[in-house]
PDB file of N, CA and C in Angstrom:
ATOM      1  N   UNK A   1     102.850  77.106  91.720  1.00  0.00           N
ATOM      2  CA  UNK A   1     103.337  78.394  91.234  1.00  0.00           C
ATOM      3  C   UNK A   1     102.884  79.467  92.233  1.00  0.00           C
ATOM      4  N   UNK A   2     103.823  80.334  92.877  1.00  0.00           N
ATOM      5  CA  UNK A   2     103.622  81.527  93.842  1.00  0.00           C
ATOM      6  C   UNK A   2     102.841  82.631  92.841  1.00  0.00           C
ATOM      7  N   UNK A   3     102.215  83.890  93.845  1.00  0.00           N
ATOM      8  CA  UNK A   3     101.883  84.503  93.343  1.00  0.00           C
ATOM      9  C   UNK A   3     102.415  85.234  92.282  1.00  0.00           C
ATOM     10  N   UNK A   4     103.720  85.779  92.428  1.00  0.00           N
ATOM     11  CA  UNK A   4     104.232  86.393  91.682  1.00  0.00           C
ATOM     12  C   UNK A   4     104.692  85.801  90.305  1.00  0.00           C
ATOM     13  N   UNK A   5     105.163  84.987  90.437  1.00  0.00           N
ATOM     14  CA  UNK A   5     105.065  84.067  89.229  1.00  0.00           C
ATOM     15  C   UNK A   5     103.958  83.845  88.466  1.00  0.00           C
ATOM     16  N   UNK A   6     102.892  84.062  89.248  1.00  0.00           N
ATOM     17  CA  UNK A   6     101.936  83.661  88.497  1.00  0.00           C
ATOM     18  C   UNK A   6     101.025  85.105  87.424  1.00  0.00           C
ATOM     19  N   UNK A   7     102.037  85.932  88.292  1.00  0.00           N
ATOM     20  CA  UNK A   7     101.093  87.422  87.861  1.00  0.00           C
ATOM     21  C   UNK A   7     102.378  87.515  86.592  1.00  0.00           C
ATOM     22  N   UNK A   8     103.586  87.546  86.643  1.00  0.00           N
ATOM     23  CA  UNK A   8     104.406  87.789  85.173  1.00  0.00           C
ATOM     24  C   UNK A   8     104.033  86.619  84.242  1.00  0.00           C
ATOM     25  N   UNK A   9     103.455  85.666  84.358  1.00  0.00           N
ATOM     26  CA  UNK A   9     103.015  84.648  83.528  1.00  0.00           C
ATOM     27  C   UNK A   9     101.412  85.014  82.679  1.00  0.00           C
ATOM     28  N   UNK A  10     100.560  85.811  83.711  1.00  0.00           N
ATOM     29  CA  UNK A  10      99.823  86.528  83.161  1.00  0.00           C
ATOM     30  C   UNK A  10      99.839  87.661  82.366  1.00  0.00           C
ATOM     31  N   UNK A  11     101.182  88.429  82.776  1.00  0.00           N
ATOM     32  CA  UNK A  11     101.322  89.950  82.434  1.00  0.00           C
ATOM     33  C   UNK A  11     102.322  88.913  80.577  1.00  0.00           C
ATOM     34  N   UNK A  12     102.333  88.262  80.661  1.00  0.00           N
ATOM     35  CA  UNK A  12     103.490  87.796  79.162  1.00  0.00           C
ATOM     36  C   UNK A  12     102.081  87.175  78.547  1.00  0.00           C
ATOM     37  N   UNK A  13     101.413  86.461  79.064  1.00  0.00           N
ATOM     38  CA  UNK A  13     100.144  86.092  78.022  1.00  0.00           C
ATOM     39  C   UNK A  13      99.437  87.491  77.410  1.00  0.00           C
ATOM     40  N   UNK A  14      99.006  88.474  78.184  1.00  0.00           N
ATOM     41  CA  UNK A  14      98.316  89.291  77.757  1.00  0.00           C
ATOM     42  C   UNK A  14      98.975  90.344  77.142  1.00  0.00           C
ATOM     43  N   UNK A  15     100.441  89.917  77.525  1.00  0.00           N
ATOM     44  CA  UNK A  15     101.827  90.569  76.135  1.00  0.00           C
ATOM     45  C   UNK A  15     101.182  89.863  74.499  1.00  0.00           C
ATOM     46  N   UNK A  16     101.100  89.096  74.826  1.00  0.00           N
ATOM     47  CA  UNK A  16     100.902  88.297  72.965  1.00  0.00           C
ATOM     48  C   UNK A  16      99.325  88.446  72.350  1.00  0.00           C
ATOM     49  N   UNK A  17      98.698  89.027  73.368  1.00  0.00           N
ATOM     50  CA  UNK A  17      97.396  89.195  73.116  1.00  0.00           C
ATOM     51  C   UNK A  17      97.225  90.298  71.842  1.00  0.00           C
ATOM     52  N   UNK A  18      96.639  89.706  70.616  1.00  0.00           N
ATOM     53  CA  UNK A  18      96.475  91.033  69.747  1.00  0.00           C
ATOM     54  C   UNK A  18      94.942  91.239  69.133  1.00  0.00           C
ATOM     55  N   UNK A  19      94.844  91.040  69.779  1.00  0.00           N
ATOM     56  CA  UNK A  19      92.812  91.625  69.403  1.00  0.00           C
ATOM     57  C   UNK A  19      92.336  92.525  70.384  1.00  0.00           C
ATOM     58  N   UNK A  20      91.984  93.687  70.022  1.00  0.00           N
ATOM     59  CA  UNK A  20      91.074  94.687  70.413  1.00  0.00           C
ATOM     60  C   UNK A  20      90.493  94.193  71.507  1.00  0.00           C
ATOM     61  N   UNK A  21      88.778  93.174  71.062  1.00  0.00           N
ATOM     62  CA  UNK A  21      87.819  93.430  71.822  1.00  0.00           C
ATOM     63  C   UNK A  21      88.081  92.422  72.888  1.00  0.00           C
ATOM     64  N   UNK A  22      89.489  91.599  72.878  1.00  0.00           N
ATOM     65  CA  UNK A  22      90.047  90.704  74.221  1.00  0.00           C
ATOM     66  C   UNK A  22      90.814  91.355  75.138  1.00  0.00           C
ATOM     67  N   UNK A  23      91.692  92.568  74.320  1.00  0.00           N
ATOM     68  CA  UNK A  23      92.140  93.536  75.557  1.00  0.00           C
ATOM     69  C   UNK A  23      90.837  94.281  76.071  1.00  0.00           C
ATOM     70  N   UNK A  24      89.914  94.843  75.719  1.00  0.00           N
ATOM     71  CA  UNK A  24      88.644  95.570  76.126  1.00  0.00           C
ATOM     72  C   UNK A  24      88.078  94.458  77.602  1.00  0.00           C
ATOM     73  N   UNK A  25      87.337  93.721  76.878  1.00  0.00           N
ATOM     74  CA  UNK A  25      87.025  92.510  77.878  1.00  0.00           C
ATOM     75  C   UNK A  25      87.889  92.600  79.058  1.00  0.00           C
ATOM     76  N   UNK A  26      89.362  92.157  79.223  1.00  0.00           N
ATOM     77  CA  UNK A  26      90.076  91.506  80.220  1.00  0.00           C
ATOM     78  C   UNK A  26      89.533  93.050  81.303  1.00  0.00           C
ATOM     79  N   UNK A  27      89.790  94.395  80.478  1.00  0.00           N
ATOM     80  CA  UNK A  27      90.181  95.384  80.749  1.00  0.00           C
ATOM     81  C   UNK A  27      88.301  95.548  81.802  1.00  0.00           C
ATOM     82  N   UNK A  28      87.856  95.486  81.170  1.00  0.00           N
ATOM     83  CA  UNK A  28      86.476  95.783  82.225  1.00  0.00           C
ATOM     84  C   UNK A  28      86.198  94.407  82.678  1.00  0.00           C
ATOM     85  N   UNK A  29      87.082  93.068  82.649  1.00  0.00           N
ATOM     86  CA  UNK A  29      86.281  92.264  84.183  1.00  0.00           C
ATOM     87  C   UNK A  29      87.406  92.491  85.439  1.00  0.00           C
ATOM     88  N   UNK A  30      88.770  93.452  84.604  1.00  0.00           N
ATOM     89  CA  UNK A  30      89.368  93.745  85.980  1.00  0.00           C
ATOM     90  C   UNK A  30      89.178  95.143  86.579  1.00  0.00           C
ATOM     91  N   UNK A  31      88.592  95.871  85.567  1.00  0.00           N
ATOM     92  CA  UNK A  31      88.016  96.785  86.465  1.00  0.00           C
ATOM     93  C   UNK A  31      86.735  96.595  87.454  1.00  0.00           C
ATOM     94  N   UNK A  32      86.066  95.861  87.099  1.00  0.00           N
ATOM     95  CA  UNK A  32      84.433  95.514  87.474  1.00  0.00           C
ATOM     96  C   UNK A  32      84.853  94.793  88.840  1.00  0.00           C
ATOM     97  N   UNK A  33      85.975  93.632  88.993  1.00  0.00           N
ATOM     98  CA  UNK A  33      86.363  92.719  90.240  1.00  0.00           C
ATOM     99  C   UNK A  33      87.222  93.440  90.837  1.00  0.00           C
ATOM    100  N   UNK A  34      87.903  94.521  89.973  1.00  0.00           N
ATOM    101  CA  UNK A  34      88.717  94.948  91.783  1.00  0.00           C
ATOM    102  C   UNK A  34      87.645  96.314  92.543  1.00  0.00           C
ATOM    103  N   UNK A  35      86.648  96.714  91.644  1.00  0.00           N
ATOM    104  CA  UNK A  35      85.470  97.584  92.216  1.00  0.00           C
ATOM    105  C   UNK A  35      84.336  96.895  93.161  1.00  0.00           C
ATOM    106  N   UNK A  36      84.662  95.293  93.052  1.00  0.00           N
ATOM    107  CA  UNK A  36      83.555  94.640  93.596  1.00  0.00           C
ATOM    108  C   UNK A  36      84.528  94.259  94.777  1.00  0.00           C
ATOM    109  N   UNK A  37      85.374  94.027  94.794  1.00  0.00           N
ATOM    110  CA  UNK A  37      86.445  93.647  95.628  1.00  0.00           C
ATOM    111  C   UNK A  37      86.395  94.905  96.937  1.00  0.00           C
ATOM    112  N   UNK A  38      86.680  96.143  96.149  1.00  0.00           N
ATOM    113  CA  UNK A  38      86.579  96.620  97.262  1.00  0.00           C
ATOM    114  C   UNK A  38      85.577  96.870  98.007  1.00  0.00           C
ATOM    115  N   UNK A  39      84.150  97.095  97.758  1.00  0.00           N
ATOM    116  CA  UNK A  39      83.252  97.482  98.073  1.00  0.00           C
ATOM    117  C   UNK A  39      82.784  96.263  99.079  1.00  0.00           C
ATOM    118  N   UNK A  40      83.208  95.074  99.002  1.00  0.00           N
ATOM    119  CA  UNK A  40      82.766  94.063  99.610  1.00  0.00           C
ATOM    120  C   UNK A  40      83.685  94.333 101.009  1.00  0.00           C
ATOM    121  N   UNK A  41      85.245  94.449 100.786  1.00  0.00           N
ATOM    122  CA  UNK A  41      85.604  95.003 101.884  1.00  0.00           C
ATOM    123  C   UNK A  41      85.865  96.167 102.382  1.00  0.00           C
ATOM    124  N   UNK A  42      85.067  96.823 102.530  1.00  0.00           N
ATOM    125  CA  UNK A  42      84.304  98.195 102.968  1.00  0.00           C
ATOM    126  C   UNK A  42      84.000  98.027 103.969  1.00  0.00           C
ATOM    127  N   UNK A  43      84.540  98.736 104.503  1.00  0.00           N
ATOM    128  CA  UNK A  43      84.313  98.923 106.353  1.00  0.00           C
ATOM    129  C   UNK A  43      83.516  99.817 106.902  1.00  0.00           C
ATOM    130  N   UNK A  44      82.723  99.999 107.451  1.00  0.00           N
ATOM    131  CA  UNK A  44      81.645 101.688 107.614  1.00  0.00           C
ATOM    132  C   UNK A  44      82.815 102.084 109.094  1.00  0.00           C
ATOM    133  N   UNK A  45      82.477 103.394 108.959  1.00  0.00           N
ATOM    134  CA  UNK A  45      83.805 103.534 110.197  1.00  0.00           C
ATOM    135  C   UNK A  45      82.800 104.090 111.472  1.00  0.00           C
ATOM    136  N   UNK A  46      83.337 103.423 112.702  1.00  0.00           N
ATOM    137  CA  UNK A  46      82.271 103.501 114.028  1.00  0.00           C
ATOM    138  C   UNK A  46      82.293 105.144 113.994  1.00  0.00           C
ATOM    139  N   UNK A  47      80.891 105.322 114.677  1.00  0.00           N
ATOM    140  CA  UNK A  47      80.794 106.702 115.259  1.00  0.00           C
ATOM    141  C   UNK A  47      82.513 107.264 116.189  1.00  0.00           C
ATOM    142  N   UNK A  48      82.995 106.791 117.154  1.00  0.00           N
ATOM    143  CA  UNK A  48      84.177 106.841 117.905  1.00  0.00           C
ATOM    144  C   UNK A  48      84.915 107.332 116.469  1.00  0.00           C
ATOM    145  N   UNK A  49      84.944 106.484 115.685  1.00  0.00           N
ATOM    146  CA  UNK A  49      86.096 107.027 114.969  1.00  0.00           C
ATOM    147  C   UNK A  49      85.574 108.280 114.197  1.00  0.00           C
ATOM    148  N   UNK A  50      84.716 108.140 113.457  1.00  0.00           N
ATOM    149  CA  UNK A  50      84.078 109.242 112.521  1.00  0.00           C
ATOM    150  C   UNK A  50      84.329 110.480 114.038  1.00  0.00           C
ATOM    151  N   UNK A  51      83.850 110.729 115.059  1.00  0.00           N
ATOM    152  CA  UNK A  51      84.195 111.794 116.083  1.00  0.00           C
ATOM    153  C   UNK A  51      85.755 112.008 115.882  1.00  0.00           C
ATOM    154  N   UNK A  52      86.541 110.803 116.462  1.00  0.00           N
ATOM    155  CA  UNK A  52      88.117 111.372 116.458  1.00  0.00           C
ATOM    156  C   UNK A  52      88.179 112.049 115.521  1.00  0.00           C
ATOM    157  N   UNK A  53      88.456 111.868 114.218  1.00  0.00           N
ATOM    158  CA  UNK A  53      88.658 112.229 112.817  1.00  0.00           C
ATOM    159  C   UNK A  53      88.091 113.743 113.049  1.00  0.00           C
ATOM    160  N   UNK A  54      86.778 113.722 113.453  1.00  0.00           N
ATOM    161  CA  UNK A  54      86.481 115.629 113.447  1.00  0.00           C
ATOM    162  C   UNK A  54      87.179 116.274 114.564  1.00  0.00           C
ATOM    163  N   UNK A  55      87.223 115.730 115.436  1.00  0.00           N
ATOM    164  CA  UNK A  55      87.915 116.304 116.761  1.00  0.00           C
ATOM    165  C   UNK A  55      89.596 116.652 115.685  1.00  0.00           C
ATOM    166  N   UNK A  56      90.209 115.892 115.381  1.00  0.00           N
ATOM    167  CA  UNK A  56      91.321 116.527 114.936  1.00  0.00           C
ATOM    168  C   UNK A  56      91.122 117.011 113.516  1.00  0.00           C
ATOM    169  N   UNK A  57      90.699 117.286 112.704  1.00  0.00           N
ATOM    170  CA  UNK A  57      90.604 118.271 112.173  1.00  0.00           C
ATOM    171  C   UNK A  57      90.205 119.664 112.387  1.00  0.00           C
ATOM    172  N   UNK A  58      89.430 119.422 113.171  1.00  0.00           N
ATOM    173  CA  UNK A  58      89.362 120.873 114.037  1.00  0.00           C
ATOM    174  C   UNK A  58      90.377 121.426 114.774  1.00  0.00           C
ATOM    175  N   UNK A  59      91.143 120.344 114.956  1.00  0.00           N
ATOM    176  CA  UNK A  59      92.243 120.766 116.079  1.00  0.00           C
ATOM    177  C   UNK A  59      93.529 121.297 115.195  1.00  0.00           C
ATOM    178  N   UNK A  60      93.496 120.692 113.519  1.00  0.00           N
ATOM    179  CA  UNK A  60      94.883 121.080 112.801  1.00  0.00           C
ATOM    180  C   UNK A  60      94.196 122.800 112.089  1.00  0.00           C
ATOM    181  N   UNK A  61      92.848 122.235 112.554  1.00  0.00           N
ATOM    182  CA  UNK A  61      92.507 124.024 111.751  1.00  0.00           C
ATOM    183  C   UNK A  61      93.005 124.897 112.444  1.00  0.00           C
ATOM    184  N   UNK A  62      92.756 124.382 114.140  1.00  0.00           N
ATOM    185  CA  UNK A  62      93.365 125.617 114.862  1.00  0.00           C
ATOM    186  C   UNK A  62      94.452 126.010 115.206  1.00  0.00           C
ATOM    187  N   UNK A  63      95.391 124.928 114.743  1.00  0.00           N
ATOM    188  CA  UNK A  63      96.826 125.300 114.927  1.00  0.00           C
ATOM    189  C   UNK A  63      97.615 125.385 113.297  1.00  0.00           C
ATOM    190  N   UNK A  64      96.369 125.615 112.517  1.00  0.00           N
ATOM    191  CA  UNK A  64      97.273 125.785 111.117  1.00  0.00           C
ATOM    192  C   UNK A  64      97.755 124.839 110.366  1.00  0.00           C
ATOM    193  N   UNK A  65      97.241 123.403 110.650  1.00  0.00           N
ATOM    194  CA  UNK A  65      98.116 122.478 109.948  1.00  0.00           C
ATOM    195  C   UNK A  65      97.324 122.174 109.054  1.00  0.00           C
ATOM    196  N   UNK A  66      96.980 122.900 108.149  1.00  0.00           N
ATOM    197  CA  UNK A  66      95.703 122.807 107.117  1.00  0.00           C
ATOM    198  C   UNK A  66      96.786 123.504 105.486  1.00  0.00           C
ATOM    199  N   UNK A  67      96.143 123.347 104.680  1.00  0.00           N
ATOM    200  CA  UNK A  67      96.740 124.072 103.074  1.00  0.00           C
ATOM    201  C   UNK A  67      95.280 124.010 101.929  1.00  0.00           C
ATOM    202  N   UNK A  68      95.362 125.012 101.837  1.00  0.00           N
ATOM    203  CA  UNK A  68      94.355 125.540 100.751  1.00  0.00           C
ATOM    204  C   UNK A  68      94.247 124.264  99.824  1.00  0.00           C
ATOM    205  N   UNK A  69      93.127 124.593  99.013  1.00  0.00           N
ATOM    206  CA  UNK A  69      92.818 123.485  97.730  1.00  0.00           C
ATOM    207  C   UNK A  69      93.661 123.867  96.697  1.00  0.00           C
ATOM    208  N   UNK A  70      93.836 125.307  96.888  1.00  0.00           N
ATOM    209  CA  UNK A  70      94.639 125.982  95.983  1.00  0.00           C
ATOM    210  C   UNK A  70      95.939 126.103  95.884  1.00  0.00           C
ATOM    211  N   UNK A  71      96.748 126.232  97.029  1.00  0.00           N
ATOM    212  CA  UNK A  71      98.254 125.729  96.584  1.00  0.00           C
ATOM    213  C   UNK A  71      98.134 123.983  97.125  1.00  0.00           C
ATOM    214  N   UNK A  72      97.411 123.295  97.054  1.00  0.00           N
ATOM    215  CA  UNK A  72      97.843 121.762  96.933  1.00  0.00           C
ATOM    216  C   UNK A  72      97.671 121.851  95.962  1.00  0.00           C
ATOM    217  N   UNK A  73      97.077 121.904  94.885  1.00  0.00           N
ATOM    218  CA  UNK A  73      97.223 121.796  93.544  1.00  0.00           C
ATOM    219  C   UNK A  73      98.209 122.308  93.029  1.00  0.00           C
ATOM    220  N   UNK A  74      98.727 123.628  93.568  1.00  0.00           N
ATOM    221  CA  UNK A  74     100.140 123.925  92.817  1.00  0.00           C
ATOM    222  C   UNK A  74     101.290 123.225  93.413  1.00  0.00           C
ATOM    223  N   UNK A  75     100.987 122.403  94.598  1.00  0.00           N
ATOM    224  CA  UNK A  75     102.477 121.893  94.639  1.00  0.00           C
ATOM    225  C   UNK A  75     102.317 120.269  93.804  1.00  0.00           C
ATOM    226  N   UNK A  76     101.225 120.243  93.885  1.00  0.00           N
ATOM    227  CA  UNK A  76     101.126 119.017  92.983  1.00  0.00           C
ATOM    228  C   UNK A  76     101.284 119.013  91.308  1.00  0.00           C
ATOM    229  N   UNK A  77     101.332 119.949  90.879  1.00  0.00           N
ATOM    230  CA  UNK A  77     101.288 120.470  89.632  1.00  0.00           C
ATOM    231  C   UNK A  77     103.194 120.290  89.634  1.00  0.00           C
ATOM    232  N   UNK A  78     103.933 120.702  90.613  1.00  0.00           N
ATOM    233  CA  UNK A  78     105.691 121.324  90.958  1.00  0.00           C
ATOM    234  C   UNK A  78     105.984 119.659  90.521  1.00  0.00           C
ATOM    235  N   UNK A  79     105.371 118.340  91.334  1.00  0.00           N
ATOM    236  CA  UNK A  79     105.535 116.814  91.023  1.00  0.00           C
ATOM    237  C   UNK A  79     106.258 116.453  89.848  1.00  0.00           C
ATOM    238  N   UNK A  80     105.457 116.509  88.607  1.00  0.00           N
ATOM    239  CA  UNK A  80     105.871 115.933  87.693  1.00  0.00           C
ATOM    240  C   UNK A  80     107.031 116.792  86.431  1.00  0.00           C
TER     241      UNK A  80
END
């Protein structure tokens, strides 16, 4: 069985699921494994890069390619 098959075969079992504290459960060991998941592949990012990254942000400050905290939130608010 491919992946995908195997994930709508999961997503229809946990369709028929009717108890509370078994949706709770499923619900925090897949939060807990995809938090462990990522953290395991966590990359620390080299000095070289952590520099690029400031070098151009400094560089979109100075040519303006920047937007307030304050209208990103209002165009994100315009979204839904």
């Amino acid at each position: 069985m491919n992946l995908e098959a195997r994930k709508i075969s999961l997503v229809q079992e946990f369709l028929r699921i009717d108890n509370e504290k078994i949706i709770s459960a499923l619900e925090n060991f897949l939060y807990k494994n995809k938090s462990e998941f990522f953290e395991q592949n966590l990359n620390p990012m080299s000095l070289e890069q952590f520099n690029r990254e400031i070098d151009q942000a400094l560089e979109d400050e100075k040519n303006n390619r920047i937007i307030s905290a304050k209208d990103l939130k209002q165009k994100i608010q315009k979204w839904s």
